[in-house]
C-alpha atoms as a PDB file:
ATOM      1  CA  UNK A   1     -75.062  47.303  84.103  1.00  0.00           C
ATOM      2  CA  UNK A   2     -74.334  43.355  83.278  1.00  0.00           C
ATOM      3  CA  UNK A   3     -74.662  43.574  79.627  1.00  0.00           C
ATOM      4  CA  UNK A   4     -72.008  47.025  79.482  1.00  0.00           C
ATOM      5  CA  UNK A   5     -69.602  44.804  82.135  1.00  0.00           C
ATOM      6  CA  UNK A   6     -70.283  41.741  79.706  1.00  0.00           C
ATOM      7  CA  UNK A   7     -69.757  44.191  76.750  1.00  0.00           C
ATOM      8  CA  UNK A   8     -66.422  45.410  78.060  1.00  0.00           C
ATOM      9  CA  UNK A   9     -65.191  42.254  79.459  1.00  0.00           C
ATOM     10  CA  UNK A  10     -65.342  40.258  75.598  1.00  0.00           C
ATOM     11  CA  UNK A  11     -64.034  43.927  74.279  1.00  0.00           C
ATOM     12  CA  UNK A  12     -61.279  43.883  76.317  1.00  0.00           C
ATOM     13  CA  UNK A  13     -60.553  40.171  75.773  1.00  0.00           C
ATOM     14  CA  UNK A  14     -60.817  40.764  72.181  1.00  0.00           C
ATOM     15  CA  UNK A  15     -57.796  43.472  72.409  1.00  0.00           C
ATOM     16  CA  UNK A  16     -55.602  41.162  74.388  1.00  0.00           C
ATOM     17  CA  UNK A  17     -56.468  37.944  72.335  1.00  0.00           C
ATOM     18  CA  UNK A  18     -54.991  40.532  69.142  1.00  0.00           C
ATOM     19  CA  UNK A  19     -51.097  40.085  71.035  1.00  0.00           C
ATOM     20  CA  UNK A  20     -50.572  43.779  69.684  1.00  0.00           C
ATOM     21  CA  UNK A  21     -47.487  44.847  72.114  1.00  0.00           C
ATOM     22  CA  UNK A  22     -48.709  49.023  71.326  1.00  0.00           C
ATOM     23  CA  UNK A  23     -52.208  48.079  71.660  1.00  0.00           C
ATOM     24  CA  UNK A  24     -51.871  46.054  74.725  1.00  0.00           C
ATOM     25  CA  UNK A  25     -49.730  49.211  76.453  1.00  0.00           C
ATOM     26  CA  UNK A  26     -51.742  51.510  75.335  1.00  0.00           C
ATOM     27  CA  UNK A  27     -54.438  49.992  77.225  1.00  0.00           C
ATOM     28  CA  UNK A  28     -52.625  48.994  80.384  1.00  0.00           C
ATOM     29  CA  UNK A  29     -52.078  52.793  80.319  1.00  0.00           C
ATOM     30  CA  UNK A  30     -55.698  53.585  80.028  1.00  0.00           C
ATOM     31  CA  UNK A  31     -56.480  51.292  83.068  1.00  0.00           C
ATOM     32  CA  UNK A  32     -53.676  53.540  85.290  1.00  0.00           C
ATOM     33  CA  UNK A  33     -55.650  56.422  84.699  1.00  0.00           C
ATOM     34  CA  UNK A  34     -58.894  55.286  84.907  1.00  0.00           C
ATOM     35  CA  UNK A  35     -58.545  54.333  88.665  1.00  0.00           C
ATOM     36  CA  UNK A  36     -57.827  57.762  89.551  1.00  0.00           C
ATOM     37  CA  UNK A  37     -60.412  59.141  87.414  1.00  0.00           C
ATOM     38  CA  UNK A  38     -63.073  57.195  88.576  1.00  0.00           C
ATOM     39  CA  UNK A  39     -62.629  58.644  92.016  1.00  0.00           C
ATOM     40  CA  UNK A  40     -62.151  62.172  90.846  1.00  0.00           C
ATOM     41  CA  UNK A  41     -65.578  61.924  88.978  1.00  0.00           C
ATOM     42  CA  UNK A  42     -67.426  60.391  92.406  1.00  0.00           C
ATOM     43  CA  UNK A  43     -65.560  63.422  94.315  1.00  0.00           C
ATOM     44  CA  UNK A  44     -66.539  66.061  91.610  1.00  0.00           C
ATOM     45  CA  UNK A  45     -69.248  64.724  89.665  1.00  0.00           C
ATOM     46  CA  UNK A  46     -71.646  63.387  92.348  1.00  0.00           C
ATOM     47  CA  UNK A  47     -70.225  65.158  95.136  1.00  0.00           C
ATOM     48  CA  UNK A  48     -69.599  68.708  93.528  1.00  0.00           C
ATOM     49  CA  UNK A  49     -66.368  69.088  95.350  1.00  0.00           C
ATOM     50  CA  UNK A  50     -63.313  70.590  93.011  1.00  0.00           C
ATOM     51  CA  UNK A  51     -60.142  68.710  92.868  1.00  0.00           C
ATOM     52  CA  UNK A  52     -56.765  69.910  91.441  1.00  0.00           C
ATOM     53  CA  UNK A  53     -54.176  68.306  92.948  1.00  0.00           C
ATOM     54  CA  UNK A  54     -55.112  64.654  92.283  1.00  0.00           C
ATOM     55  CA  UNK A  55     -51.996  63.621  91.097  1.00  0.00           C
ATOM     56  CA  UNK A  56     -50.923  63.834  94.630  1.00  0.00           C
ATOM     57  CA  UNK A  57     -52.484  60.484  95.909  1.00  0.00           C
ATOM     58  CA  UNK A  58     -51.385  58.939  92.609  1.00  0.00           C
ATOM     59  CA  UNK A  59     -47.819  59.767  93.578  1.00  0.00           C
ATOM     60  CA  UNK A  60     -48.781  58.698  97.469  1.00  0.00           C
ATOM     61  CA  UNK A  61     -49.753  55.632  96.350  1.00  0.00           C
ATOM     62  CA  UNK A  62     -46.895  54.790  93.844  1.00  0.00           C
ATOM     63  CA  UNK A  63     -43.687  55.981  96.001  1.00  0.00           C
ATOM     64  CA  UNK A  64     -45.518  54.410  99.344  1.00  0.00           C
ATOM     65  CA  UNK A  65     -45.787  50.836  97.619  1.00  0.00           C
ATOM     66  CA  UNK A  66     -42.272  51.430  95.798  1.00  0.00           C
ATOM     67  CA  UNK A  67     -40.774  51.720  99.137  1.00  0.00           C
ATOM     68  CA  UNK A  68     -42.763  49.936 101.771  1.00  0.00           C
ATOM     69  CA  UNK A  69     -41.448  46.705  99.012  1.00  0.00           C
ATOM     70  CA  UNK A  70     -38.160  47.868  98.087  1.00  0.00           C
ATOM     71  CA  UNK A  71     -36.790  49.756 101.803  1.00  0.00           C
ATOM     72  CA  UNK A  72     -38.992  47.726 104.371  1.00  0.00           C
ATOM     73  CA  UNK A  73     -38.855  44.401 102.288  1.00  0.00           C
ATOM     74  CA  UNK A  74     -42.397  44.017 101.858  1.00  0.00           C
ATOM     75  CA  UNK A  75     -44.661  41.409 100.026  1.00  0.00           C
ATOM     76  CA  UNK A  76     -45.481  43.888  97.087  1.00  0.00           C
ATOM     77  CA  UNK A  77     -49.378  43.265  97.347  1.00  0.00           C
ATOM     78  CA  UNK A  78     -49.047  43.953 101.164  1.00  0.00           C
ATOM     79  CA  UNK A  79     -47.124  47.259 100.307  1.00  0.00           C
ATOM     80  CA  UNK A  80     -49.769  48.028  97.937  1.00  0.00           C
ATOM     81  CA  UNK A  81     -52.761  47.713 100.141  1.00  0.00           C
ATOM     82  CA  UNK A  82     -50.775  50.169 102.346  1.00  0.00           C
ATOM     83  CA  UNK A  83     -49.821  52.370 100.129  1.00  0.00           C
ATOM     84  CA  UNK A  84     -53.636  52.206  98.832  1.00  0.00           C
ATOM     85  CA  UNK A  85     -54.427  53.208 102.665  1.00  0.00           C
ATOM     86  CA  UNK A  86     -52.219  55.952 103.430  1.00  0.00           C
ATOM     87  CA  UNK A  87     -53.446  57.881 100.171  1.00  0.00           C
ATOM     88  CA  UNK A  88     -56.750  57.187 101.643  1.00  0.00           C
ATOM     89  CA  UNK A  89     -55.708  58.585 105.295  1.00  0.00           C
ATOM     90  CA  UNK A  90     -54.525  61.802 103.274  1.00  0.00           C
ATOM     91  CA  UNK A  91     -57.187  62.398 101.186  1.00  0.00           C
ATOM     92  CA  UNK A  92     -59.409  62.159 104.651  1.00  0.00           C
ATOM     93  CA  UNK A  93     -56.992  64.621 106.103  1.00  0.00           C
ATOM     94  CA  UNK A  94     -56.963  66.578 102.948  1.00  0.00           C
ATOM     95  CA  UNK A  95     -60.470  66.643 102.639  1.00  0.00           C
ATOM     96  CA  UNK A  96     -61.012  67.484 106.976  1.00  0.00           C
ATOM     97  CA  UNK A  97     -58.769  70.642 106.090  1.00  0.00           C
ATOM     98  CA  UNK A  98     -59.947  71.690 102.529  1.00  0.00           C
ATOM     99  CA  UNK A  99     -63.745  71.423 102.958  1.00  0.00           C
ATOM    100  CA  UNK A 100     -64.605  74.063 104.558  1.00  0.00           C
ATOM    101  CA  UNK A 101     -63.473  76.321 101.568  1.00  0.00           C
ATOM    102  CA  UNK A 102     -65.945  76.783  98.869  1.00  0.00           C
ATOM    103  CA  UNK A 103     -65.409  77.479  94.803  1.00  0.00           C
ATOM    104  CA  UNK A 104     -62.511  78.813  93.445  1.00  0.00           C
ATOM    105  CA  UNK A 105     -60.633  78.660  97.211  1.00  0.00           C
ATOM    106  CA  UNK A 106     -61.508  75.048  97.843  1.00  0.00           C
ATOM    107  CA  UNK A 107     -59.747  74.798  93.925  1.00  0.00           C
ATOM    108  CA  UNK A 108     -56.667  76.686  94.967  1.00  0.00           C
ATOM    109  CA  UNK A 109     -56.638  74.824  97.871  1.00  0.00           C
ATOM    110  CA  UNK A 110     -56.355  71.083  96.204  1.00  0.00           C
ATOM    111  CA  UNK A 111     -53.773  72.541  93.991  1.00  0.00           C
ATOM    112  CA  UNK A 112     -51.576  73.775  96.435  1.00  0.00           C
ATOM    113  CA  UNK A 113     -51.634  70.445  98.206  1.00  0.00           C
ATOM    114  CA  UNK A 114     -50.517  69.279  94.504  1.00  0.00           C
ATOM    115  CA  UNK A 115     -47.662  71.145  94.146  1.00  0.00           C
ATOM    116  CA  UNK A 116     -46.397  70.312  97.977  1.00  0.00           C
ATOM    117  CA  UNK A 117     -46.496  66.931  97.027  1.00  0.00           C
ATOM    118  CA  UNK A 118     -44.695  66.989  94.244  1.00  0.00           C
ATOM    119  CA  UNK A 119     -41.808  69.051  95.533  1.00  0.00           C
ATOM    120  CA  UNK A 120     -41.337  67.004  98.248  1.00  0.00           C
ATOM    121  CA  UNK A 121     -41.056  64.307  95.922  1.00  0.00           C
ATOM    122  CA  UNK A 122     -38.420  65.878  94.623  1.00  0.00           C
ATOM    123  CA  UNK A 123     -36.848  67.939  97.054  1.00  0.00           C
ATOM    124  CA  UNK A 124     -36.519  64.242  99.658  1.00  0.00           C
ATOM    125  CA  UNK A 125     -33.511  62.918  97.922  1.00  0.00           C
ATOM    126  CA  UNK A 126     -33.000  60.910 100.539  1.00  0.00           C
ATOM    127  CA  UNK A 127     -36.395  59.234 100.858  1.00  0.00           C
ATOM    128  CA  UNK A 128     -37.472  59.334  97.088  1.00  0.00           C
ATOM    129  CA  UNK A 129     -34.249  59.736  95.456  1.00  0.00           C
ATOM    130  CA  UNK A 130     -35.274  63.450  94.235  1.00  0.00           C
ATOM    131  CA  UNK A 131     -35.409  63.380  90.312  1.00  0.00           C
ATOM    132  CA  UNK A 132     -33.980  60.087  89.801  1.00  0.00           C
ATOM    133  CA  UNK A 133     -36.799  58.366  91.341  1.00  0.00           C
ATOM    134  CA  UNK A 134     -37.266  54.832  92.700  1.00  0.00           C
ATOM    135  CA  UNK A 135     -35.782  51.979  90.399  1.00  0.00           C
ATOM    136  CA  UNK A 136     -35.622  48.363  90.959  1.00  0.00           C
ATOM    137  CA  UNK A 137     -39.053  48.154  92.267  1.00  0.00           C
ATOM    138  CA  UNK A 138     -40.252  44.699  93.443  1.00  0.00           C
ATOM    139  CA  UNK A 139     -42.939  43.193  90.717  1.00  0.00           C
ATOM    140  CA  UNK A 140     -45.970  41.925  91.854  1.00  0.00           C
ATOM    141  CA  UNK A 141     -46.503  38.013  91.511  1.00  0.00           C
ATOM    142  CA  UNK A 142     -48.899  35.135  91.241  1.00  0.00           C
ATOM    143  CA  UNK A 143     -46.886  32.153  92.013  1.00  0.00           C
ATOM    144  CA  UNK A 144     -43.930  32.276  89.789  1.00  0.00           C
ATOM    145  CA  UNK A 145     -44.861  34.889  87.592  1.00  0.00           C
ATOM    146  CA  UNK A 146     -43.972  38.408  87.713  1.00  0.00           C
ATOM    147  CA  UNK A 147     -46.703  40.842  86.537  1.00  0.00           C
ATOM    148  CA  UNK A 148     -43.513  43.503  84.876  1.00  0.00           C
ATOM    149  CA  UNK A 149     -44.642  43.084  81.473  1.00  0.00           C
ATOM    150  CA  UNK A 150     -47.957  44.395  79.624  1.00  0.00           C
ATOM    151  CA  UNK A 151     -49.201  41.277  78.596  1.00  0.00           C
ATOM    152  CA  UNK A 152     -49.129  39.969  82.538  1.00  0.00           C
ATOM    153  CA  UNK A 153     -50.175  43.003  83.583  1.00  0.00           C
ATOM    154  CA  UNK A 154     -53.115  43.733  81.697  1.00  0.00           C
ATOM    155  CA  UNK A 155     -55.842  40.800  83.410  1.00  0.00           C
ATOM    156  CA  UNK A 156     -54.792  42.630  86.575  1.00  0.00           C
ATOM    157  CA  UNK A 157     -54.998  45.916  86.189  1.00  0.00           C
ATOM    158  CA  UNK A 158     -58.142  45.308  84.179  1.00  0.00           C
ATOM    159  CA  UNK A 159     -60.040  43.387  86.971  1.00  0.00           C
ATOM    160  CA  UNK A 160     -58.724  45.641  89.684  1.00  0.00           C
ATOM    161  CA  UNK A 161     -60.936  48.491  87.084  1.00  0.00           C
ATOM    162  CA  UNK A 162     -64.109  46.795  86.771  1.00  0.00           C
ATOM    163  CA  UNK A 163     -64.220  46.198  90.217  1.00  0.00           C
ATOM    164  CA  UNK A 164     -63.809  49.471  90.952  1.00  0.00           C
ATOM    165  CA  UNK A 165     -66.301  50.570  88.116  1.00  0.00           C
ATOM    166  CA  UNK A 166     -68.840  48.471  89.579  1.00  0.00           C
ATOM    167  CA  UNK A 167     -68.288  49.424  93.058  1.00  0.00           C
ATOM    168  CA  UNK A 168     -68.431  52.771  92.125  1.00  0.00           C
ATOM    169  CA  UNK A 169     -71.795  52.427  89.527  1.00  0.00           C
ATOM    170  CA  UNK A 170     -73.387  50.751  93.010  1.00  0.00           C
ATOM    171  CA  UNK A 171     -71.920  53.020  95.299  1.00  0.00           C
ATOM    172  CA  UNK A 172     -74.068  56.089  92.833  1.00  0.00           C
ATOM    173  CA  UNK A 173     -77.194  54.225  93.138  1.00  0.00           C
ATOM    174  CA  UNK A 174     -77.401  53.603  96.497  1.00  0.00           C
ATOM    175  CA  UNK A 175     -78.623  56.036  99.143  1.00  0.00           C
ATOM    176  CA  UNK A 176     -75.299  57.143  99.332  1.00  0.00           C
ATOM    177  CA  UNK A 177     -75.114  58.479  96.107  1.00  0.00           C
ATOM    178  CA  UNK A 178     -78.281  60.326  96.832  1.00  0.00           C
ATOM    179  CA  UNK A 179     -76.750  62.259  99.268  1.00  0.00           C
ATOM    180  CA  UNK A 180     -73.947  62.906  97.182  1.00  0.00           C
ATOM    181  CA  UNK A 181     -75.998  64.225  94.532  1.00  0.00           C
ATOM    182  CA  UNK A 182     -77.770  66.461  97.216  1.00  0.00           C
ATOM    183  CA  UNK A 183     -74.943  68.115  98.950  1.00  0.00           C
ATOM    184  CA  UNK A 184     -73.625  68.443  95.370  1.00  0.00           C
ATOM    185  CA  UNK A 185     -76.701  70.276  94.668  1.00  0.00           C
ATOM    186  CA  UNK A 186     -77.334  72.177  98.022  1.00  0.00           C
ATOM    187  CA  UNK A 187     -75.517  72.133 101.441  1.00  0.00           C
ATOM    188  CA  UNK A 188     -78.423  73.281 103.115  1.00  0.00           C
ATOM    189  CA  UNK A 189     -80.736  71.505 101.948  1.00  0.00           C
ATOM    190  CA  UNK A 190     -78.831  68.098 102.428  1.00  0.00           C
ATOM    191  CA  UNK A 191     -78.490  69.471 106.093  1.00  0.00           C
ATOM    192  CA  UNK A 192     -82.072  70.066 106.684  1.00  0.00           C
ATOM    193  CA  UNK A 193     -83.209  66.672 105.724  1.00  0.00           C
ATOM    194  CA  UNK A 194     -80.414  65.364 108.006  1.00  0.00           C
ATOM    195  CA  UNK A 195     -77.068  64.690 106.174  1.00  0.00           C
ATOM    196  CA  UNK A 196     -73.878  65.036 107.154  1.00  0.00           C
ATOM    197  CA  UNK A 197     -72.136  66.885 104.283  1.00  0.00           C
ATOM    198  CA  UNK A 198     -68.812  67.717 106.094  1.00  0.00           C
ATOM    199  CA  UNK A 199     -68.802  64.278 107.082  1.00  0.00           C
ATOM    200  CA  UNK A 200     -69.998  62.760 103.448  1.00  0.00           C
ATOM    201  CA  UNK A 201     -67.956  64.916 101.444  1.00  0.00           C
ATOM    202  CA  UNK A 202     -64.522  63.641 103.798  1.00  0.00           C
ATOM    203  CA  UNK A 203     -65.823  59.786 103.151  1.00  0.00           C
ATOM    204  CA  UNK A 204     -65.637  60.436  99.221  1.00  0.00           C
ATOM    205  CA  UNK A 205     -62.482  62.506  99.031  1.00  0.00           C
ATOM    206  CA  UNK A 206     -61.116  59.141 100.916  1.00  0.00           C
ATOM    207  CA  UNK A 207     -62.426  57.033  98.780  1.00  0.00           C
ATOM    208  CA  UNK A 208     -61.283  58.896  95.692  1.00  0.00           C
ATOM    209  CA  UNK A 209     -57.905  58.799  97.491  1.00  0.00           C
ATOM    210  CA  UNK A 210     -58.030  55.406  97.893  1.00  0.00           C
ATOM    211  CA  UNK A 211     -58.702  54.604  94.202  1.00  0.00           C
ATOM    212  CA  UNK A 212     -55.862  57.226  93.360  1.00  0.00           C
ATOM    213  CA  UNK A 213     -53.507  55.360  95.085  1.00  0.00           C
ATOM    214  CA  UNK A 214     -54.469  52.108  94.216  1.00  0.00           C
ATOM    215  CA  UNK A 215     -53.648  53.242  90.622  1.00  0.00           C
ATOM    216  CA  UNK A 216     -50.644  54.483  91.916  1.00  0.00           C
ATOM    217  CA  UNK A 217     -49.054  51.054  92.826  1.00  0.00           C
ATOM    218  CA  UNK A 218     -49.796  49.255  90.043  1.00  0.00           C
ATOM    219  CA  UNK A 219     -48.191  51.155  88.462  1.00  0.00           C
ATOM    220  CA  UNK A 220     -45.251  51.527  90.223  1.00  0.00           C
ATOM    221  CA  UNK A 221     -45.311  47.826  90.097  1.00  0.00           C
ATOM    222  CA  UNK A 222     -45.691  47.682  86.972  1.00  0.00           C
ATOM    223  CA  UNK A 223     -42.969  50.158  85.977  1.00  0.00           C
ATOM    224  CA  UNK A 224     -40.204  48.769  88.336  1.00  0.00           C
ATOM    225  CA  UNK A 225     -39.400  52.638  88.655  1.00  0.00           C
ATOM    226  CA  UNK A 226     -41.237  55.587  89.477  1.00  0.00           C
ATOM    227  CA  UNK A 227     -39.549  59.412  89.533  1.00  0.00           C
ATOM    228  CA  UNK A 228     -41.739  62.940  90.606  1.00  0.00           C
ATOM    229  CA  UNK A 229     -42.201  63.956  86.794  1.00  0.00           C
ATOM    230  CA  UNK A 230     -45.633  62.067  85.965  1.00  0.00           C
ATOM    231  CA  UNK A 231     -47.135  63.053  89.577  1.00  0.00           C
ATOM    232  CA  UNK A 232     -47.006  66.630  88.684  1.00  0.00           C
ATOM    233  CA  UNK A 233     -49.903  69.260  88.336  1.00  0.00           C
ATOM    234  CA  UNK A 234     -50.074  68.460  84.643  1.00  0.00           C
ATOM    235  CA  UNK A 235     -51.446  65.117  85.686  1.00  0.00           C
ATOM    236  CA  UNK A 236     -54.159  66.367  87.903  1.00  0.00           C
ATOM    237  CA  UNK A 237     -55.257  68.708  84.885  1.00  0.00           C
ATOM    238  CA  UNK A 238     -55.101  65.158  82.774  1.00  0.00           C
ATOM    239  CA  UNK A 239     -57.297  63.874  85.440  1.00  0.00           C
ATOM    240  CA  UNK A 240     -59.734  66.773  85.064  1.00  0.00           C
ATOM    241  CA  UNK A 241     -60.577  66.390  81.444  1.00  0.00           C
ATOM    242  CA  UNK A 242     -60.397  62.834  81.348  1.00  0.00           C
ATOM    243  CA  UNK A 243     -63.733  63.607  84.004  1.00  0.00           C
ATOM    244  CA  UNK A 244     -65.127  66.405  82.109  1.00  0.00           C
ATOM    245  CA  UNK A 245     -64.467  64.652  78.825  1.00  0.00           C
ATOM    246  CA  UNK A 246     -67.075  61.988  80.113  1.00  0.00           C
ATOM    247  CA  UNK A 247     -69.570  64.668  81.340  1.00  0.00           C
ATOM    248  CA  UNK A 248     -68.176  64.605  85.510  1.00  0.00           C
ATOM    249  CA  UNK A 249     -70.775  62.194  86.499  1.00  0.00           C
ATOM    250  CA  UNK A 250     -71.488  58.908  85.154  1.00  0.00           C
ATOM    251  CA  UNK A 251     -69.163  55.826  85.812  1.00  0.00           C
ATOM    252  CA  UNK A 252     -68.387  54.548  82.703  1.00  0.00           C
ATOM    253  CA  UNK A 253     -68.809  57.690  80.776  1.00  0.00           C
ATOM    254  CA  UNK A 254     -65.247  57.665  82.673  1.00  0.00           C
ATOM    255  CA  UNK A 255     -64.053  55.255  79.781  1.00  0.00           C
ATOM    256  CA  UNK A 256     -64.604  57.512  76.944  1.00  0.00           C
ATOM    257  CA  UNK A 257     -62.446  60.520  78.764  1.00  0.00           C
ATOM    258  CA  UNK A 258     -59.734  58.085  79.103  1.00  0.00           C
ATOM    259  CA  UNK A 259     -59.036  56.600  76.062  1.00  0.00           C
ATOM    260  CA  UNK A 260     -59.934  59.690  73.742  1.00  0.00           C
ATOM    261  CA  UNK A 261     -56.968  61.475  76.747  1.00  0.00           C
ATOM    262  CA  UNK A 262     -54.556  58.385  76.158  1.00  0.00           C
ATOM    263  CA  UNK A 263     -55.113  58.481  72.413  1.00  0.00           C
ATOM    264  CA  UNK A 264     -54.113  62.486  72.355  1.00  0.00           C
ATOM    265  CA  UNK A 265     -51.300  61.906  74.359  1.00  0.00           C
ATOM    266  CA  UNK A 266     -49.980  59.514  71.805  1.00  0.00           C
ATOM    267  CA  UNK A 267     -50.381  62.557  69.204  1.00  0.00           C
ATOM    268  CA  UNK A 268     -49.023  65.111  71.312  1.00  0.00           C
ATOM    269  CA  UNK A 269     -45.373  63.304  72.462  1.00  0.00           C
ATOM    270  CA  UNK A 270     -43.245  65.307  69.767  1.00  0.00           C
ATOM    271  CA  UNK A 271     -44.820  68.544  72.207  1.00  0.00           C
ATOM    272  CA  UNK A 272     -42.983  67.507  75.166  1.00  0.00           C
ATOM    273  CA  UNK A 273     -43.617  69.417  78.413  1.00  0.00           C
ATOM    274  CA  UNK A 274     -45.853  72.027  75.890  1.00  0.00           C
ATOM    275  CA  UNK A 275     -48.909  69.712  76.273  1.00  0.00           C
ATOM    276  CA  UNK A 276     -49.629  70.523  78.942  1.00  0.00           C
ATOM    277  CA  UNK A 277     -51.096  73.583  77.403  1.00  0.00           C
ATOM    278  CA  UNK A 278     -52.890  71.364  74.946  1.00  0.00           C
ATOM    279  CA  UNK A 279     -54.505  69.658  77.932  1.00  0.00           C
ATOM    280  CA  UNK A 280     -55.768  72.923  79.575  1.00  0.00           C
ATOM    281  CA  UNK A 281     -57.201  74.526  76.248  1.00  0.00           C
ATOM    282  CA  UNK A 282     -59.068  71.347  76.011  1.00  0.00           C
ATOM    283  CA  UNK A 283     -60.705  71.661  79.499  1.00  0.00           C
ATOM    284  CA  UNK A 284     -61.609  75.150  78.805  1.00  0.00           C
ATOM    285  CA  UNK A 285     -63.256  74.631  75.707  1.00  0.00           C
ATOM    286  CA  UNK A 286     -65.074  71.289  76.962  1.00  0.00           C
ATOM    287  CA  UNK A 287     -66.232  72.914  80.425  1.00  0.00           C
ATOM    288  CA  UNK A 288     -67.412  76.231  78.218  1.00  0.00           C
ATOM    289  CA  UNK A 289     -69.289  74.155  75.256  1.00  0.00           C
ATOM    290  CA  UNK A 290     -70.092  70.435  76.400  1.00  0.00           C
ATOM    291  CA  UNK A 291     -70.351  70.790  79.887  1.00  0.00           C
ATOM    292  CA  UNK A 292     -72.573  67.559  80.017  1.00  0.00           C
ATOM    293  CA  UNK A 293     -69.297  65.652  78.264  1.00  0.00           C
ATOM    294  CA  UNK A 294     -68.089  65.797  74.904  1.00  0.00           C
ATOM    295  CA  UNK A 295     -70.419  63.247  73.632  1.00  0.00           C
ATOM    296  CA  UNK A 296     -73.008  64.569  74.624  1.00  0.00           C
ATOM    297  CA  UNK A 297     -71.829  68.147  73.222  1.00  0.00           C
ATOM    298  CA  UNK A 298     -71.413  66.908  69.691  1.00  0.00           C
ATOM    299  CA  UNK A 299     -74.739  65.120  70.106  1.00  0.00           C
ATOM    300  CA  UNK A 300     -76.028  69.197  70.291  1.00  0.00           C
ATOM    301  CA  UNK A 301     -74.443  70.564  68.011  1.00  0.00           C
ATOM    302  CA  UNK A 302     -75.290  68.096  65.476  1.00  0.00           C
ATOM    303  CA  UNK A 303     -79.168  68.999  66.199  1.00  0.00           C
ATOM    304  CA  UNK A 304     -78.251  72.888  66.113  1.00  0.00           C
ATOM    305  CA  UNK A 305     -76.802  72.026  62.371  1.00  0.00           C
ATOM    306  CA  UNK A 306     -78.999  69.599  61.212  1.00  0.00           C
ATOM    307  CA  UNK A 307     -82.593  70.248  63.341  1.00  0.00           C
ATOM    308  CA  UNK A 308     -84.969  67.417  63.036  1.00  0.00           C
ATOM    309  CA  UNK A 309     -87.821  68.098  60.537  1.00  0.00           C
ATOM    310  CA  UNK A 310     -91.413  69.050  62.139  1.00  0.00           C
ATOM    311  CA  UNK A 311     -93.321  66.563  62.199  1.00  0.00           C
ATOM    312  CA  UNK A 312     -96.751  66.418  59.907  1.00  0.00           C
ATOM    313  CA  UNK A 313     -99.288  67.214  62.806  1.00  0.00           C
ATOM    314  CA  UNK A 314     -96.975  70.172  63.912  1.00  0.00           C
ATOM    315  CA  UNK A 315     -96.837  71.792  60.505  1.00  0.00           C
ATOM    316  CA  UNK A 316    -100.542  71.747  60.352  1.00  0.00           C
END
């Protein structure tokens, strides 16, 4: 775990100490989604509970801090760490109503709580300003310096990642994430050996809400405006192969789903709204073929093509 962290850390320094403007976006981007990933994979992943509406306590997360700093006149980090806990308080909720579904319901369930979010993000003109969104959004600051650019932003949002990567790698294994891993296994079993899954399984959906809306401010900080378009369902599908893309479970497996997602999306701007479609055919065909990540997919593939030659003492 210390030598990927150091690995990343000098990586990441090594991309910032470049002063590429693209590059340096492109990977405050990456750090955005990964927040929200990471919790979707501990929710999913180790948990086995599906999640399609996601992009729901992203959106909490950014319109709560937008406004908590720019209606209630808020410090912007203390309207962040509010905003962080009210997408935690509804992804509890969420999760105290939703879990007692199972497969495809529990899905349709999540999304539906998706697509009420987002329309009444933009259906509250008067709270969230409908499609025009939130502008003139308070920056965060350290001292004198407002974090609205890339290049300020990116330490930040960087730190705030690891953290949360490391929290999360602990958090997996620990005794916690042993339970995870059973109820994700068995509910019956986990209940004969004495865990709570109702209970369990609410703890992690909060905890994936929180990390959602953590990413959420930041980048509404970040921004300086914020509008319902990028908290739609197309996001949560985003969300869902950035996961599967990285293999569901496995914490920094997380990494490789986001860039190679941020890198496509680059490619597929002249599609518009289309890509969306993009997105989904990619999710199908990784959940059908590499359903232990993409990586890990190719990795087979490569064997089935090029099989490894029997050894000597085999032959004979």
């Amino acid at each position: 775990m210390s030598k990927k962290l150091a690995l990343m850390a000098l990586f990441l320094a090594a991309v910032y100490a470049l002063g590429n403007p693209y590059l340096v976006n492109l990977f405050v981007v990456a750090a955005m989604f990964a927040l929200p990933a990471l919790g979707l994979s501990l929710l999913m992943g180790y948990t086995g509970q599906i999640s399609l509406g996601h992009a729901a306590f992203v959106g909490l997360g950014a319109y709560g801090s937008a406004l908590a700093a720019r209606s209630l006149g808020l410090d912007p980090w203390l309207s962040m760490l509010l905003a962080t806990a009210l997408s935690t308080l509804a992804a509890w909720a969420i999760g105290w109503l939703v879990f007692r579904l199972r497969g495809h319901h529990l899905a349709m369930a999540t999304l539906a709580f998706g697509i009420i979010v987002h329309v009444g993000l933009v259906e509250w003109r008067s709270l969230t300003g409908g499609q025009d969104g939130v502008s003139d959004i308070h920056p965060l600051r350290l001292g004198g310096l407002a974090l609205n650019t890339d290049f300020a932003m990116y330490p930040l949002v960087w730190l705030v990642c690891l953290v949360g990567m490391v929290l999360a790698h602990n958090l997996v294994r620990s005794p916690a994430g042993l339970s995870m891993r059973t109820v994700a296994e068995n509910e019956s079993v986990a209940g004969s050996i004495g865990i709570a899954s109702a209970r369990l399984k609410r703890q992690i959906m909060a905890l994936s809400g929180a990390y959602a809306g953590l990413g959420g401010a930041l980048y509404a900080h970040w921004l300086g405006y914020i509008s319902p378009g990028p908290f739609d369902v197309g996001f949560s599908i985003r969300l869902l192969l950035i996961v599967a893309l990285g293999g569901f479970a496995g914490t920094w497996s997380v990494l490789f789903g986001v860039f190679f997602v941020v890198l496509i999306s680059e490619v597929l701007k002249p599609f518009g709204r289309y890509d969306v479609v993009i997105y989904g055919v990619l999710l199908v065909v990784v959940m059908i073929y590499c359903p232990r990540g993409l990586l890990a997919g190719l990795a087979d593939a490569y064997r089935r093509v090029f099989p490894a030659p029997a050894s000597k003492e085999h032959a004979a």
